[in-house]
PDB file of N, CA and C in Angstrom:
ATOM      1  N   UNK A   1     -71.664  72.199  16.966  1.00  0.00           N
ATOM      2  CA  UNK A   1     -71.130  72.369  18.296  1.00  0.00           C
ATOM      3  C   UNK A   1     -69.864  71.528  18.448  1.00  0.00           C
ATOM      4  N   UNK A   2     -69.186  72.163  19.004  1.00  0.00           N
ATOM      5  CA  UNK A   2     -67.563  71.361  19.533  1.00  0.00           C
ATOM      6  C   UNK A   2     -67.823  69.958  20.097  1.00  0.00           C
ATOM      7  N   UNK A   3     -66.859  69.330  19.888  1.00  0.00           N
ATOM      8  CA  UNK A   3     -66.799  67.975  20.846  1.00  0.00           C
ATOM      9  C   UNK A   3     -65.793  67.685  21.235  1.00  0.00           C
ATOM     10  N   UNK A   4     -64.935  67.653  22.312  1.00  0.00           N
ATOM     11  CA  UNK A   4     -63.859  67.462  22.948  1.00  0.00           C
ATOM     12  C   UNK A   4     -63.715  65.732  23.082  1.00  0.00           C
ATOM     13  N   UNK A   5     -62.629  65.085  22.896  1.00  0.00           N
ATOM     14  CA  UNK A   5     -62.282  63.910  22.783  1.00  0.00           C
ATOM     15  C   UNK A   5     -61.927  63.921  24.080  1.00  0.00           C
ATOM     16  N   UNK A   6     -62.002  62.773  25.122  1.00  0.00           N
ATOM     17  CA  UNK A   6     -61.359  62.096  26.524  1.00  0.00           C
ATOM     18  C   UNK A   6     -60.064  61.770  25.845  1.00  0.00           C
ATOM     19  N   UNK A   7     -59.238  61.536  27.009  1.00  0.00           N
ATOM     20  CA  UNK A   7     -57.794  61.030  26.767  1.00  0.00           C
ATOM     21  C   UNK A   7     -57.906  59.543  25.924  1.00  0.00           C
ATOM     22  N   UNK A   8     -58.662  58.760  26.983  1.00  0.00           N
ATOM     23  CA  UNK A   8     -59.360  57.077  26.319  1.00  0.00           C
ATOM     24  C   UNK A   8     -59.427  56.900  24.973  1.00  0.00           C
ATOM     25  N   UNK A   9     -60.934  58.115  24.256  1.00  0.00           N
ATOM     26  CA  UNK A   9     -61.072  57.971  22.780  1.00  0.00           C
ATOM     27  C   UNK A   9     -60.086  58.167  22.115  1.00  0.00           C
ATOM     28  N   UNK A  10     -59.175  59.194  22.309  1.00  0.00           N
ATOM     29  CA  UNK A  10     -57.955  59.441  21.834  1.00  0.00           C
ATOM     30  C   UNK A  10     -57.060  58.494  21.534  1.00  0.00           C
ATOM     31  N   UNK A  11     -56.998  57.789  22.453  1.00  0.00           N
ATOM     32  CA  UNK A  11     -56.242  56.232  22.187  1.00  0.00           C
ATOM     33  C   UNK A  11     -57.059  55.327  21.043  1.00  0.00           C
ATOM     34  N   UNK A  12     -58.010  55.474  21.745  1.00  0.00           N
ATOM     35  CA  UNK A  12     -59.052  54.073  20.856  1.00  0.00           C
ATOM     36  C   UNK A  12     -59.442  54.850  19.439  1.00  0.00           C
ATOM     37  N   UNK A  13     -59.478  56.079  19.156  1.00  0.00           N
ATOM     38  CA  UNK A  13     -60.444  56.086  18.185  1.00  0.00           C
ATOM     39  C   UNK A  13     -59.229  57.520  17.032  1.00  0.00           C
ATOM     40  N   UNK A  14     -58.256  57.703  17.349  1.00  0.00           N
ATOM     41  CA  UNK A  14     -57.555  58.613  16.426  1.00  0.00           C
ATOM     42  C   UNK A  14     -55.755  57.593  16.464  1.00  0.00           C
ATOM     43  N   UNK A  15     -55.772  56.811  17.515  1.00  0.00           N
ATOM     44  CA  UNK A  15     -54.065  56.559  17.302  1.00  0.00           C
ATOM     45  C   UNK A  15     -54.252  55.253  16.570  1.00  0.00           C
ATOM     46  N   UNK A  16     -52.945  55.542  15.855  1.00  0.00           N
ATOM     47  CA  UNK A  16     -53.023  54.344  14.518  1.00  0.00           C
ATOM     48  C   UNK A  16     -54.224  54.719  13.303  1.00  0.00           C
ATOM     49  N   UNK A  17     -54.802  55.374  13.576  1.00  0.00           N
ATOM     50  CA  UNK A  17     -55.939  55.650  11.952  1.00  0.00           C
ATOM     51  C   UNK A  17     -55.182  57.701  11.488  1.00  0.00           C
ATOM     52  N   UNK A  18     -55.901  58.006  12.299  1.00  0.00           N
ATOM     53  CA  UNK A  18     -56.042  59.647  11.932  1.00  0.00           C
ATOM     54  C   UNK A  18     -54.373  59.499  12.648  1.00  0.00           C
ATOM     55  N   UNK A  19     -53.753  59.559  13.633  1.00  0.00           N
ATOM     56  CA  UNK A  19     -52.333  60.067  13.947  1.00  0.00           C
ATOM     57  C   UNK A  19     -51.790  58.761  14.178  1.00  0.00           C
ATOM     58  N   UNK A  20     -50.836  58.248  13.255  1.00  0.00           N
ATOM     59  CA  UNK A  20     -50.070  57.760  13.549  1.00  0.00           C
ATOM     60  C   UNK A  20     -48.602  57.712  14.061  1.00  0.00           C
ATOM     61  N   UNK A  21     -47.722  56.853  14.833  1.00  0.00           N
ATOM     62  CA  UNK A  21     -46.688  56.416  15.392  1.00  0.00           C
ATOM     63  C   UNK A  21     -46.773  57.472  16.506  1.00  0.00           C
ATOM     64  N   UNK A  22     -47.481  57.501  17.257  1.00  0.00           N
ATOM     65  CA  UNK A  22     -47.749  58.368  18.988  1.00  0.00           C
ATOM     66  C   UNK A  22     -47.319  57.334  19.792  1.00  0.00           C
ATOM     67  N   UNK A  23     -46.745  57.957  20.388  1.00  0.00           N
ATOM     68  CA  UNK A  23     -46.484  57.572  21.868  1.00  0.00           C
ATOM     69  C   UNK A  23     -47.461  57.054  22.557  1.00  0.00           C
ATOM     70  N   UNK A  24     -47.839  56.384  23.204  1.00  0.00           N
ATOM     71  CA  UNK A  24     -48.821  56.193  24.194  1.00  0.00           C
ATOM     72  C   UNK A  24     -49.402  56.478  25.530  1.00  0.00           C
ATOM     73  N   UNK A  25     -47.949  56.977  25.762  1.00  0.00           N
ATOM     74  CA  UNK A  25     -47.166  58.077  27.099  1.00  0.00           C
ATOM     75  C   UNK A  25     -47.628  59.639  26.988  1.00  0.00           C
ATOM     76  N   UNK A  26     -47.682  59.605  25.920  1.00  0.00           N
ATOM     77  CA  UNK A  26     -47.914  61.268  25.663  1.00  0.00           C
ATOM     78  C   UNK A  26     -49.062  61.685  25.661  1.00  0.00           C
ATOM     79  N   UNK A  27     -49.999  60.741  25.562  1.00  0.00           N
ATOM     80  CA  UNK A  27     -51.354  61.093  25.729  1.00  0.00           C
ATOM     81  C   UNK A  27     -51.765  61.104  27.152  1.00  0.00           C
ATOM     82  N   UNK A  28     -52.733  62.604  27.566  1.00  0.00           N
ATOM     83  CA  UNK A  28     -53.047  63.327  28.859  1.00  0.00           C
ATOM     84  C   UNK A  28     -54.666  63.779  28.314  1.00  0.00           C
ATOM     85  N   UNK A  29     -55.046  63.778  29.099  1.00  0.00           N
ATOM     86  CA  UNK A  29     -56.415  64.467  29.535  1.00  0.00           C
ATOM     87  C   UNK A  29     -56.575  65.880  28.756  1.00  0.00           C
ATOM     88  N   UNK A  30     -55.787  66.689  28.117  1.00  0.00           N
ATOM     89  CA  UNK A  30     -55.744  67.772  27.467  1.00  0.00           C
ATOM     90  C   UNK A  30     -55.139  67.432  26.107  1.00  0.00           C
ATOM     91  N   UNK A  31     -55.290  66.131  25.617  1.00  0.00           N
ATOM     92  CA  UNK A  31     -54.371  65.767  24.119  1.00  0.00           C
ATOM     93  C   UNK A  31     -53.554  65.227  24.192  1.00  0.00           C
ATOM     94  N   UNK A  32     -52.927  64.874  22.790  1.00  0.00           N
ATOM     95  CA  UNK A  32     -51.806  64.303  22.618  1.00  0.00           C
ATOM     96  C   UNK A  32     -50.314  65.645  22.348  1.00  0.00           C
ATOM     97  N   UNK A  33     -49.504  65.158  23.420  1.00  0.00           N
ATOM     98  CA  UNK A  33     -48.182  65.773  23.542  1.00  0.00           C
ATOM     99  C   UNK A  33     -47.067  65.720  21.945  1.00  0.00           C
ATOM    100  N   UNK A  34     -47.200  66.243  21.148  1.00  0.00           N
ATOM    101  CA  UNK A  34     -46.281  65.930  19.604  1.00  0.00           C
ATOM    102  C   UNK A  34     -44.991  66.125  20.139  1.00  0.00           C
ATOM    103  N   UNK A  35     -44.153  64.935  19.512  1.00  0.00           N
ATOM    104  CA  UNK A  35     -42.561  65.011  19.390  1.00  0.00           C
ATOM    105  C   UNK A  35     -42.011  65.704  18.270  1.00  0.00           C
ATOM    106  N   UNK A  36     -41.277  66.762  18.655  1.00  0.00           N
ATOM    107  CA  UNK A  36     -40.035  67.156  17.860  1.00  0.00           C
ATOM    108  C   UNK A  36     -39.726  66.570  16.809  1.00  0.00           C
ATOM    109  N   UNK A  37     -39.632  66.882  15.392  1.00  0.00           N
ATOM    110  CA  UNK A  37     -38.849  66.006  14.580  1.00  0.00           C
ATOM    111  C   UNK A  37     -38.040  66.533  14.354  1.00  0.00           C
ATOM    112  N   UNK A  38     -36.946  66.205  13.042  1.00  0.00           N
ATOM    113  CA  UNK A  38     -35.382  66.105  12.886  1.00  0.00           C
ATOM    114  C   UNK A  38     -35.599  67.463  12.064  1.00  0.00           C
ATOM    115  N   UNK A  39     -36.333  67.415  11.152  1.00  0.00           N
ATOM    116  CA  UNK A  39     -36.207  68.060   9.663  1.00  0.00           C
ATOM    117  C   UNK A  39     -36.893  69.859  10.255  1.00  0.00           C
ATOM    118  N   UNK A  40     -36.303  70.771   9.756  1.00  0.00           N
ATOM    119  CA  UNK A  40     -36.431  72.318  10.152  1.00  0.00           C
ATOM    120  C   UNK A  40     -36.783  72.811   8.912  1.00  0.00           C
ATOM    121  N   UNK A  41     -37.647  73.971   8.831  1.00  0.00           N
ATOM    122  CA  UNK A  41     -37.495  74.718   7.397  1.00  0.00           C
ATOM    123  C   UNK A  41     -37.544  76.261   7.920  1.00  0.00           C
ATOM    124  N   UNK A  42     -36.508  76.849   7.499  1.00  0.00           N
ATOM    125  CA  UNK A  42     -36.231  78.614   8.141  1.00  0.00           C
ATOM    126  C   UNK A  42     -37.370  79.175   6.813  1.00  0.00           C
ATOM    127  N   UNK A  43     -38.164  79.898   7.822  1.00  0.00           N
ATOM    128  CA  UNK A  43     -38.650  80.386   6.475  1.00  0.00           C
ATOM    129  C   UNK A  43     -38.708  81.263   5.696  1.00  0.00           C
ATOM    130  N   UNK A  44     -37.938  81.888   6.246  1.00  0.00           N
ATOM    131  CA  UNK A  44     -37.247  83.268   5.183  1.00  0.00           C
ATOM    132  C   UNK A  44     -36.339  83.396   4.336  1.00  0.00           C
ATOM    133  N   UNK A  45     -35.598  82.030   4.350  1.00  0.00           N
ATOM    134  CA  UNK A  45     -34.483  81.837   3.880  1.00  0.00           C
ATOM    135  C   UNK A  45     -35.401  80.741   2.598  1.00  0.00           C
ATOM    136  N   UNK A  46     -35.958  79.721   3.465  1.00  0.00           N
ATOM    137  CA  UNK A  46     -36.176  78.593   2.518  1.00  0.00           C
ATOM    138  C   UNK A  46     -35.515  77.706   2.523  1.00  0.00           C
ATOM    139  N   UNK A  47     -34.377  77.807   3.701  1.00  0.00           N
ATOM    140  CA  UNK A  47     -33.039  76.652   4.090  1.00  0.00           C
ATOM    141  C   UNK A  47     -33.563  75.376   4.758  1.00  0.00           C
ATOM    142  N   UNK A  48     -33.551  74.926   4.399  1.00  0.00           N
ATOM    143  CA  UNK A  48     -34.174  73.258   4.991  1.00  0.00           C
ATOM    144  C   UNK A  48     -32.700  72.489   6.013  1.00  0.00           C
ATOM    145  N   UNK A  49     -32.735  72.340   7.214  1.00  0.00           N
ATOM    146  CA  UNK A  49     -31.968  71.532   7.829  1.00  0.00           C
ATOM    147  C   UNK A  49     -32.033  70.125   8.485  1.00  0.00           C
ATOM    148  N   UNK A  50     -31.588  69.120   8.635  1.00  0.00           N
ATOM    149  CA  UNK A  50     -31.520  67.751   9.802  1.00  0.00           C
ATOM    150  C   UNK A  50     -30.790  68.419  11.078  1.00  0.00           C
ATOM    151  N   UNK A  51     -31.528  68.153  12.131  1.00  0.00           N
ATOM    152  CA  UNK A  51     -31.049  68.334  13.469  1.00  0.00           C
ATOM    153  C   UNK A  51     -30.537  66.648  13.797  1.00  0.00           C
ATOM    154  N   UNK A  52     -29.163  66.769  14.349  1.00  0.00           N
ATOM    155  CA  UNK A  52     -28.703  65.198  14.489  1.00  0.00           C
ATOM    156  C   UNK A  52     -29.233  64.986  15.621  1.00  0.00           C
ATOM    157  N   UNK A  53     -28.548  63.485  16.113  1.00  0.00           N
ATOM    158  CA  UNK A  53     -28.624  63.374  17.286  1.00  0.00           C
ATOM    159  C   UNK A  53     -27.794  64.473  18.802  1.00  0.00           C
ATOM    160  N   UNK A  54     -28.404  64.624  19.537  1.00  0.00           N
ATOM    161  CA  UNK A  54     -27.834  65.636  20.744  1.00  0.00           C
ATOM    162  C   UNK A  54     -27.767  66.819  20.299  1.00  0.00           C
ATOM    163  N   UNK A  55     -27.789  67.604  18.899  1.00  0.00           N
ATOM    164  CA  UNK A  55     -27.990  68.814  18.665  1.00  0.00           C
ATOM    165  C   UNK A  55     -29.103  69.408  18.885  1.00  0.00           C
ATOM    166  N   UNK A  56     -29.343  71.308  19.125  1.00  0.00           N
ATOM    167  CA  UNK A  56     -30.405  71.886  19.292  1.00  0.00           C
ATOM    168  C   UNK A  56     -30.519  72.706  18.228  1.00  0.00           C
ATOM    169  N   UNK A  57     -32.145  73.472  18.404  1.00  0.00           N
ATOM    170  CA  UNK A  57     -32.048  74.580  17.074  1.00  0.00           C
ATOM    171  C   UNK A  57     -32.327  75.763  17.846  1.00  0.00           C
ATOM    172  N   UNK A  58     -31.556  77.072  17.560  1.00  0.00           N
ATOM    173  CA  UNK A  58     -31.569  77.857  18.803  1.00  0.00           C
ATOM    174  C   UNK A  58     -32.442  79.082  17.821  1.00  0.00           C
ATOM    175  N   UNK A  59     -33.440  79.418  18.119  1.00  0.00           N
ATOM    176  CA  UNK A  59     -34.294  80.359  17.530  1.00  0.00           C
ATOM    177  C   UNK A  59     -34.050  81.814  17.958  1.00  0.00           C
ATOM    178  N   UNK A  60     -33.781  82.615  16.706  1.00  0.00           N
ATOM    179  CA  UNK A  60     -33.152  84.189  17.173  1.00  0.00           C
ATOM    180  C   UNK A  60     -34.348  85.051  17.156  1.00  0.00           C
ATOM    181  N   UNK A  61     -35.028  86.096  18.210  1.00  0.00           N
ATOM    182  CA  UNK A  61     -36.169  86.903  17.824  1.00  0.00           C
ATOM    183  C   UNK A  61     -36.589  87.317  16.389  1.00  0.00           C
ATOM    184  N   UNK A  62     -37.401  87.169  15.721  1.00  0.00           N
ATOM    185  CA  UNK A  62     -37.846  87.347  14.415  1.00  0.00           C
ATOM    186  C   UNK A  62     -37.559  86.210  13.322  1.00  0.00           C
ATOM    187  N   UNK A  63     -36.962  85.406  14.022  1.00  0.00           N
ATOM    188  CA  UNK A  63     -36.931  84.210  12.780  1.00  0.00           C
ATOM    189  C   UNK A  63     -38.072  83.237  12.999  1.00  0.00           C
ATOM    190  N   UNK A  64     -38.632  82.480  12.121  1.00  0.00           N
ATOM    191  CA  UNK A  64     -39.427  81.651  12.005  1.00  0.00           C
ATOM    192  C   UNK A  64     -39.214  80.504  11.560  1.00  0.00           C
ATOM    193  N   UNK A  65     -39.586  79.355  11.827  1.00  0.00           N
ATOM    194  CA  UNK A  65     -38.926  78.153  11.619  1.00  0.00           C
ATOM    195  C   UNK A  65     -40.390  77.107  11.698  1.00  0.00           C
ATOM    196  N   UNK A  66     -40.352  75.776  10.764  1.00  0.00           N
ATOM    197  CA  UNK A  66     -41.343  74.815  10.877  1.00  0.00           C
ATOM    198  C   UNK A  66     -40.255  73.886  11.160  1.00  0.00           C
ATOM    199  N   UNK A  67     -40.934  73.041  12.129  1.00  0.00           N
ATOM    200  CA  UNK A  67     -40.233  71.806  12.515  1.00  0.00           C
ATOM    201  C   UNK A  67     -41.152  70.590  12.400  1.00  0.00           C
ATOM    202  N   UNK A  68     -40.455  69.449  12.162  1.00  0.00           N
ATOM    203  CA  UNK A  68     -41.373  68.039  11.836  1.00  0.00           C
ATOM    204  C   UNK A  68     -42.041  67.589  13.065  1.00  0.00           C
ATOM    205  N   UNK A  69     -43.105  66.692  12.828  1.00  0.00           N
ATOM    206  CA  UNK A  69     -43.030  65.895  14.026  1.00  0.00           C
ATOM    207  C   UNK A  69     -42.795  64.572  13.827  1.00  0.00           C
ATOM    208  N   UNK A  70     -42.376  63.646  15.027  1.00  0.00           N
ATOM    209  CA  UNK A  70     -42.553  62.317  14.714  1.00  0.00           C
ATOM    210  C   UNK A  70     -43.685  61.640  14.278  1.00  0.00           C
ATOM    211  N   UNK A  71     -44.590  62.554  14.316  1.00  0.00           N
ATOM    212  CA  UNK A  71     -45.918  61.952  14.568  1.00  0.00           C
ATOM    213  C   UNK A  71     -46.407  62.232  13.159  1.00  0.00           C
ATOM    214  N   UNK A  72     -47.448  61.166  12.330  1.00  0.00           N
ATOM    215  CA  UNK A  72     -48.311  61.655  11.506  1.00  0.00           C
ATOM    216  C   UNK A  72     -49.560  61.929  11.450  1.00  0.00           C
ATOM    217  N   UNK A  73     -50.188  62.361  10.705  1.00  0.00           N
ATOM    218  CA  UNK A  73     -51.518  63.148  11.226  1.00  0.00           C
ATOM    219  C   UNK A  73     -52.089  62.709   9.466  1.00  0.00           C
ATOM    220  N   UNK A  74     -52.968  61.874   9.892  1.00  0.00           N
ATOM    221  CA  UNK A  74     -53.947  61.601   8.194  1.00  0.00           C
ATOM    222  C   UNK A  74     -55.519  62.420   8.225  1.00  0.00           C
ATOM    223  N   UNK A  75     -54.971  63.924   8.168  1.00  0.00           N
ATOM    224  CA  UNK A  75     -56.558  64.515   8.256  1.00  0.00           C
ATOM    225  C   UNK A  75     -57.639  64.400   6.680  1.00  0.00           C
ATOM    226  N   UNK A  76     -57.210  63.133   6.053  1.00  0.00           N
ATOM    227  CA  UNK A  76     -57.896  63.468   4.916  1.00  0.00           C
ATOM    228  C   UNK A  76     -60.059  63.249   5.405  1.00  0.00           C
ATOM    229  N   UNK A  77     -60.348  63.759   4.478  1.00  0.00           N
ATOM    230  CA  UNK A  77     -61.401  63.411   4.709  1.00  0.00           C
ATOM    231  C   UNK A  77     -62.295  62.123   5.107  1.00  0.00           C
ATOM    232  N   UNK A  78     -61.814  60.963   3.947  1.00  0.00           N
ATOM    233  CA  UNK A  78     -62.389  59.751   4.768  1.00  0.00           C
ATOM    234  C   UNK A  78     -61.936  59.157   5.902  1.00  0.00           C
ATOM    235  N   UNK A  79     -60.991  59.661   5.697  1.00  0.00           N
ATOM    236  CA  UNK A  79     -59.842  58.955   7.476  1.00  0.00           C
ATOM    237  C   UNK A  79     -60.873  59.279   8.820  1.00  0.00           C
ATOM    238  N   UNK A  80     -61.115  60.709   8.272  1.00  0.00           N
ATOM    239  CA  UNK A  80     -61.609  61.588   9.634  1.00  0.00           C
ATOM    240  C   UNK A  80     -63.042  60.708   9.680  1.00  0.00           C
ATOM    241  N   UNK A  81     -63.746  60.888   8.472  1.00  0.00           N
ATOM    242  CA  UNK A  81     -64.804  60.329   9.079  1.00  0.00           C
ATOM    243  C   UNK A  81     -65.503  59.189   9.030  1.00  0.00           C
ATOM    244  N   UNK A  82     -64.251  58.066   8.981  1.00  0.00           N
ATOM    245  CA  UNK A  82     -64.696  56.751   9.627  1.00  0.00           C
ATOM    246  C   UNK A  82     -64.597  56.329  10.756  1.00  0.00           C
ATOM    247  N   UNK A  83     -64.243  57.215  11.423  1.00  0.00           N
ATOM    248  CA  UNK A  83     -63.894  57.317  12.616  1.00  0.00           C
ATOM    249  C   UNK A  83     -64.796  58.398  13.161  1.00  0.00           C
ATOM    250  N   UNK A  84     -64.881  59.362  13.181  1.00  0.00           N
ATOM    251  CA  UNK A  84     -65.916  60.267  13.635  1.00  0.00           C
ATOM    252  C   UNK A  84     -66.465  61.163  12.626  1.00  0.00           C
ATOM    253  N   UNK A  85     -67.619  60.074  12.283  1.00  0.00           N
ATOM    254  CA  UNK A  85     -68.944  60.833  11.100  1.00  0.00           C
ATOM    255  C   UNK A  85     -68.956  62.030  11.568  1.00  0.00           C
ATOM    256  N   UNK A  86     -69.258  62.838  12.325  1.00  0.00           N
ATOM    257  CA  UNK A  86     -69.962  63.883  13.056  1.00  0.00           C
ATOM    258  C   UNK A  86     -68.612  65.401  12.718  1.00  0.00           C
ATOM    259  N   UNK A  87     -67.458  64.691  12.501  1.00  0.00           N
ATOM    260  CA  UNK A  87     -65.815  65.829  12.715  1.00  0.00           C
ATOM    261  C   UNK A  87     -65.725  65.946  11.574  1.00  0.00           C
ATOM    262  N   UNK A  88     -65.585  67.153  11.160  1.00  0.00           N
ATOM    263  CA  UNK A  88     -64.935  68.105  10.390  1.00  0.00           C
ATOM    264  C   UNK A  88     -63.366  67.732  10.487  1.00  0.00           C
ATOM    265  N   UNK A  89     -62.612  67.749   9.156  1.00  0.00           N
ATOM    266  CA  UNK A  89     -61.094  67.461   9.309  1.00  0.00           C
ATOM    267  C   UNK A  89     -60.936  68.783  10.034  1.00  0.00           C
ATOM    268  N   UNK A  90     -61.171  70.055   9.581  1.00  0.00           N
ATOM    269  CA  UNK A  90     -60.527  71.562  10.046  1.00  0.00           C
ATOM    270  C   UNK A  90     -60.854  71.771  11.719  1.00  0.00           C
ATOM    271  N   UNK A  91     -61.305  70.662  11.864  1.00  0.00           N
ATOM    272  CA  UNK A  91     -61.637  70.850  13.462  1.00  0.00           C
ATOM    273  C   UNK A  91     -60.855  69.993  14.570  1.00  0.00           C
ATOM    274  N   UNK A  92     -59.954  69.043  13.418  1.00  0.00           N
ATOM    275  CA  UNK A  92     -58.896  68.364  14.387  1.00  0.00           C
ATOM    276  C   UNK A  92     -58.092  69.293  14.587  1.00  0.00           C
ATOM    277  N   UNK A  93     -57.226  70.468  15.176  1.00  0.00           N
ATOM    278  CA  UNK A  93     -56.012  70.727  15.173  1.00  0.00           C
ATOM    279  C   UNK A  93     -56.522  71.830  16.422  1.00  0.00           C
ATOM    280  N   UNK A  94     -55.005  72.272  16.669  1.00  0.00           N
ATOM    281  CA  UNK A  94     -54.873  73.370  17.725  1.00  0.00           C
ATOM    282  C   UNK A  94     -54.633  74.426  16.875  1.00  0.00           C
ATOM    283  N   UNK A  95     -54.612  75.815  17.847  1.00  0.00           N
ATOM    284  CA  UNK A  95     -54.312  77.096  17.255  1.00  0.00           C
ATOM    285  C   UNK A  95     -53.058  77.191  16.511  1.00  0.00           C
ATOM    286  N   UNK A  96     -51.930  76.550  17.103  1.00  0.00           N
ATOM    287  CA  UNK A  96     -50.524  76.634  16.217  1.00  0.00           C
ATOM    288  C   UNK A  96     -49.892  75.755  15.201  1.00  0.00           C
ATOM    289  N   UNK A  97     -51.232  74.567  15.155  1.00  0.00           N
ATOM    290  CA  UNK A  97     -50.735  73.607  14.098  1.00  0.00           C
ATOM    291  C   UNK A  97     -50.904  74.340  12.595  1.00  0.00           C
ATOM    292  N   UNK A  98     -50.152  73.587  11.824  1.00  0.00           N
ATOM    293  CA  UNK A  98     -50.600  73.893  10.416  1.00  0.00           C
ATOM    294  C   UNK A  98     -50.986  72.383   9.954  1.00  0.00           C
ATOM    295  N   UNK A  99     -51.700  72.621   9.266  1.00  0.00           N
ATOM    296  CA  UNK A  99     -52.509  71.151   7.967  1.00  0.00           C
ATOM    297  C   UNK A  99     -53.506  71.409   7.244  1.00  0.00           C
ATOM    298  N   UNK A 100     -53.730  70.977   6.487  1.00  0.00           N
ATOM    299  CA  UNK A 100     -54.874  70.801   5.203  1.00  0.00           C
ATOM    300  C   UNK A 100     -55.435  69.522   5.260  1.00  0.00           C
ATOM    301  N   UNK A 101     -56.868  69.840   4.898  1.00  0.00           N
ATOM    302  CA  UNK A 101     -57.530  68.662   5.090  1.00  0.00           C
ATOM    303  C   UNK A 101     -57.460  67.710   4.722  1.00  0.00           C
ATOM    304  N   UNK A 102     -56.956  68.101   3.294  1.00  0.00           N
ATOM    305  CA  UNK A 102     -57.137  67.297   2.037  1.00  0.00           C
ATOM    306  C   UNK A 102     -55.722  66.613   1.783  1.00  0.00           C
ATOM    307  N   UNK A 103     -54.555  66.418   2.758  1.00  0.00           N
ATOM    308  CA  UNK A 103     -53.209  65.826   2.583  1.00  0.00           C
ATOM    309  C   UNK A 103     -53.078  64.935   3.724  1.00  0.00           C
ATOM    310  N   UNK A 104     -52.364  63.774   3.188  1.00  0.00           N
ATOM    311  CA  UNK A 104     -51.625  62.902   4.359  1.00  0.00           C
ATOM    312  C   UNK A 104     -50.426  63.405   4.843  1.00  0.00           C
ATOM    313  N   UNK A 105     -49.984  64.019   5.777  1.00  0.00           N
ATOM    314  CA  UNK A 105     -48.694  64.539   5.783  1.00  0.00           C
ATOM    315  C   UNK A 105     -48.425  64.416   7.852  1.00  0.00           C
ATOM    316  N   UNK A 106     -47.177  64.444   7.885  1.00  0.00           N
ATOM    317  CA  UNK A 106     -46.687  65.016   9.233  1.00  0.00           C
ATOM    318  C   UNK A 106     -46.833  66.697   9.807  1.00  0.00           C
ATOM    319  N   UNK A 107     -47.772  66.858  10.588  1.00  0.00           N
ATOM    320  CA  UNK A 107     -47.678  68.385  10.833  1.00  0.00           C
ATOM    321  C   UNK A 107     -46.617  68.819  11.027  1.00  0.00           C
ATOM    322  N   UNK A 108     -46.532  70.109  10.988  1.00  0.00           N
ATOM    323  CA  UNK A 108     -45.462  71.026  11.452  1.00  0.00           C
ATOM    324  C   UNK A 108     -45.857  71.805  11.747  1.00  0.00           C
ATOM    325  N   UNK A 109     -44.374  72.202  13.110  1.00  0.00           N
ATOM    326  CA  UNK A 109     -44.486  73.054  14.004  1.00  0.00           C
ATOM    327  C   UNK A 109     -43.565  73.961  13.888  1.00  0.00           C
TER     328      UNK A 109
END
């Protein structure tokens, strides 16, 4: 059965272990809010870009694009469950994230 995390545990029991460098601000009653990162990958092309400072990335109908976040996300297995025996890594994420269980990495969006 599902278990929905409070905003609170979220703080206390995933920031700094399972997601690191979050905001503290960004966390709400419905999750944590992910920042934008710099790094883009078009994926049809395979073109990898840096977005600078004050620039945007302007998305054309039918293109697809992964973007970084600031944020990291350690869904490996022991991470997840020293922290919550009971969670499945494949059960941390939302419908539009991408990750694997089995990598330390920054999601992308």
């Amino acid at each position: 059965m599902a278990k929905i995390l409070a905003d609170r545990d979220i703080k206390k029991k995933l920031i700094g272990t399972v997601i690191q460098h979050a905001d503290d601000a960004r966390i709400n009653p419905n999750g944590l809010e992910v920042r934008l990162g710099r790094r883009v990958l078009f994926q049809a092309t395979g073109e990898e870009k840096d977005l600078g400072s004050g620039l945007f990335l302007k998305v054309l109908p039918g293109e697809s694009v992964l973007i970084s976040s600031y944020e990291d996300f350690d869904f490996r297995c022991e991470t997840v469950h020293a922290i919550l025996p009971w969670m499945q890594p494949d059960g941390i994420y939302h419908a539009y994230d991408y990750h694997d269980a089995g990598r330390h990495h920054a999601i992308q969006h």
